[in-house]
Protein backbone atom coordinates (compact mmCIF):
# COMPACT_ATOMS: atom_id res chain seq x y z
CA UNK A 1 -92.67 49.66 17.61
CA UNK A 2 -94.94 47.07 18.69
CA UNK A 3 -94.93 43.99 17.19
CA UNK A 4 -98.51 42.92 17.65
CA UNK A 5 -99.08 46.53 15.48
CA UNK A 6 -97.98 44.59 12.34
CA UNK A 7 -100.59 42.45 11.90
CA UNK A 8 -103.21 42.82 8.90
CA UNK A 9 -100.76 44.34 7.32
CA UNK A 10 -99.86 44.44 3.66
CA UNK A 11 -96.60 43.33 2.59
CA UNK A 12 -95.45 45.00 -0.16
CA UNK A 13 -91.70 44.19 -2.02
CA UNK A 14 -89.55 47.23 -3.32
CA UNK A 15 -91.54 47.95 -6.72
CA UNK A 16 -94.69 48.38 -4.71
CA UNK A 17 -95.74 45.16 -5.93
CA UNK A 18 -97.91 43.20 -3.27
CA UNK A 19 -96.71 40.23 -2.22
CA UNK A 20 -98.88 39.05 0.93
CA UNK A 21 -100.31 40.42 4.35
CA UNK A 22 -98.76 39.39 8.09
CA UNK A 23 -101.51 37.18 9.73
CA UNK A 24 -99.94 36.55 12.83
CA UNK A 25 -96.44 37.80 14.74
CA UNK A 26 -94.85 34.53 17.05
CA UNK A 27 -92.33 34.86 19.39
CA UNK A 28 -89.47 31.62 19.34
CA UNK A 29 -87.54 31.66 22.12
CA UNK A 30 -85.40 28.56 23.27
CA UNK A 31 -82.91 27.64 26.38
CA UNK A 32 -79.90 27.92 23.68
CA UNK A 33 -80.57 31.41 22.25
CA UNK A 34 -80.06 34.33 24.51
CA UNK A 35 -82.83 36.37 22.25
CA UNK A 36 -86.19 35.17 20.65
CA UNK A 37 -86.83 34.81 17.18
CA UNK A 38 -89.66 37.09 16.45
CA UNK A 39 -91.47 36.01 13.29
CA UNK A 40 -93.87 37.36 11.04
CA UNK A 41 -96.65 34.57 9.43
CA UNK A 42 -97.21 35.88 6.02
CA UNK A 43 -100.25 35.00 4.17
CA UNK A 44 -99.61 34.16 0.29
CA UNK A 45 -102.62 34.46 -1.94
CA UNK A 46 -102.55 32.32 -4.79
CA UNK A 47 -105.30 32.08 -7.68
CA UNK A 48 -106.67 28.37 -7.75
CA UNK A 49 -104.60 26.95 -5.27
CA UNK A 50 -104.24 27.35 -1.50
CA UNK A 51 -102.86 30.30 0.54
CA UNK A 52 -99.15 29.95 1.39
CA UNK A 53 -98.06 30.48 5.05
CA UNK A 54 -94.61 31.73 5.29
CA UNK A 55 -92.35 33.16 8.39
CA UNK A 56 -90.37 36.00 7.62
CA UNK A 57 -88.19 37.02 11.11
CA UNK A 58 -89.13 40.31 12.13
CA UNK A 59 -85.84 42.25 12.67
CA UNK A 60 -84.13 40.87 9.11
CA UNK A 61 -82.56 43.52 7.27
CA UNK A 62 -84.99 42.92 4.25
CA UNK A 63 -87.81 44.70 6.48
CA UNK A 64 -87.20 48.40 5.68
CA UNK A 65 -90.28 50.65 5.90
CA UNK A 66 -93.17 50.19 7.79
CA UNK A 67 -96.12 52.70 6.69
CA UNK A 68 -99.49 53.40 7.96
CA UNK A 69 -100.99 50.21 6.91
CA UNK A 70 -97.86 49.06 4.27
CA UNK A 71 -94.57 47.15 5.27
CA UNK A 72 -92.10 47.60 2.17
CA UNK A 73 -89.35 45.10 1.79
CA UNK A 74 -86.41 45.57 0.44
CA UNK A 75 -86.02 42.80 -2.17
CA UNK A 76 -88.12 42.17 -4.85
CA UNK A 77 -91.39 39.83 -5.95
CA UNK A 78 -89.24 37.07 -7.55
CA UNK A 79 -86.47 37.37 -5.00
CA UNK A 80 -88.83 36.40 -2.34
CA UNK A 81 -90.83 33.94 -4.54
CA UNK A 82 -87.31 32.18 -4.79
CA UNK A 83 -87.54 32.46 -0.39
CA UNK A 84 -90.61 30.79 -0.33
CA UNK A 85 -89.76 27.61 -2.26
CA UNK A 86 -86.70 27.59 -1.00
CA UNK A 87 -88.60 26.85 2.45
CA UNK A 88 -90.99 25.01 1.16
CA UNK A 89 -88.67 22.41 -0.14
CA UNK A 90 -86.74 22.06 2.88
CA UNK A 91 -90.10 21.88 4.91
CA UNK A 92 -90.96 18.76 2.76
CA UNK A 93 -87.26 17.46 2.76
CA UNK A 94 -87.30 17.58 6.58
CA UNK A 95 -91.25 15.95 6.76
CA UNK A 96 -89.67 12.81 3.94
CA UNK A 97 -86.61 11.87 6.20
CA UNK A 98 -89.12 11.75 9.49
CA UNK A 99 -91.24 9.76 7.28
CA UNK A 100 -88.23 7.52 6.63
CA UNK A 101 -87.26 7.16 10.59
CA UNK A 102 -90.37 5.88 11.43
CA UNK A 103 -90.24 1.89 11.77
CA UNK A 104 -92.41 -0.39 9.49
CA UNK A 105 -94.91 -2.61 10.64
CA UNK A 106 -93.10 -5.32 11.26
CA UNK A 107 -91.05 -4.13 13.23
CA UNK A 108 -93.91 -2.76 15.04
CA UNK A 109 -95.52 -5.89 15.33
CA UNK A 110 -92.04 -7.71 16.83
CA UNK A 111 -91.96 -5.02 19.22
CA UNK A 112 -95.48 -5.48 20.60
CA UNK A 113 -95.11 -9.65 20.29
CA UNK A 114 -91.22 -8.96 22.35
CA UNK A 115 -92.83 -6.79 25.43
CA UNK A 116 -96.30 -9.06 25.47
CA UNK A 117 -96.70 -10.22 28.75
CA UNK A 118 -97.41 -14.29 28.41
């Protein structure tokens, strides 16, 4: 199976419930990994609020069935609703401590004053 093949597809969990459909299929690799992480970018749709973007790796054993134009998981709506803010929480965890690193003014102005030429 080709992986480009699953795009604009609907996701659908094990009731036959839909939960989203795969936008886009990226490819991760990195020097440290001997294989690539090969994810799927699902589109949420949500009524009165933005569209949710969330990754879903390809070859995870949740990915069962993959139909003419259906991919069935194997957990359920609320199982993977649980996913999804599960990443989305440690998405804005990780974004508030790089907010934290960053230095203040102050010591932004010091820096620039310290490596002024005179």
């Amino acid at each position: 199976m080709k992986f480009a093949d699953l795009v604009n597809k609907i996701v659908v969990d094990k009731d036959g419930k839909q939960i989203g459909k795969i936008v886009r299929v990226d490819v991760h690799s990195s020097m440290d990994k001997e294989e690539a992480v090969i994810l799927a970018i699902i589109q949420i749709h949500h009524f009165f609020r933005r569209d949710h973007f969330f990754p879903m790796p390809v070859n995870a054993p949740t990915l069962t069935r993959v139909q003419e134009n259906i991919i069935r998981l194997e957990i359920t709506k609320k199982e993977f609703t649980k996913r999804v803010k599960l990443y989305d929480t440690d998405r804005k965890l990780k974004a508030k401590t790089a907010d934290l690193a960053k230095p203040s003014d102050q010591d932004k102005a010091l820096a620039i004053s310290a490596w002024a030429r005179w």
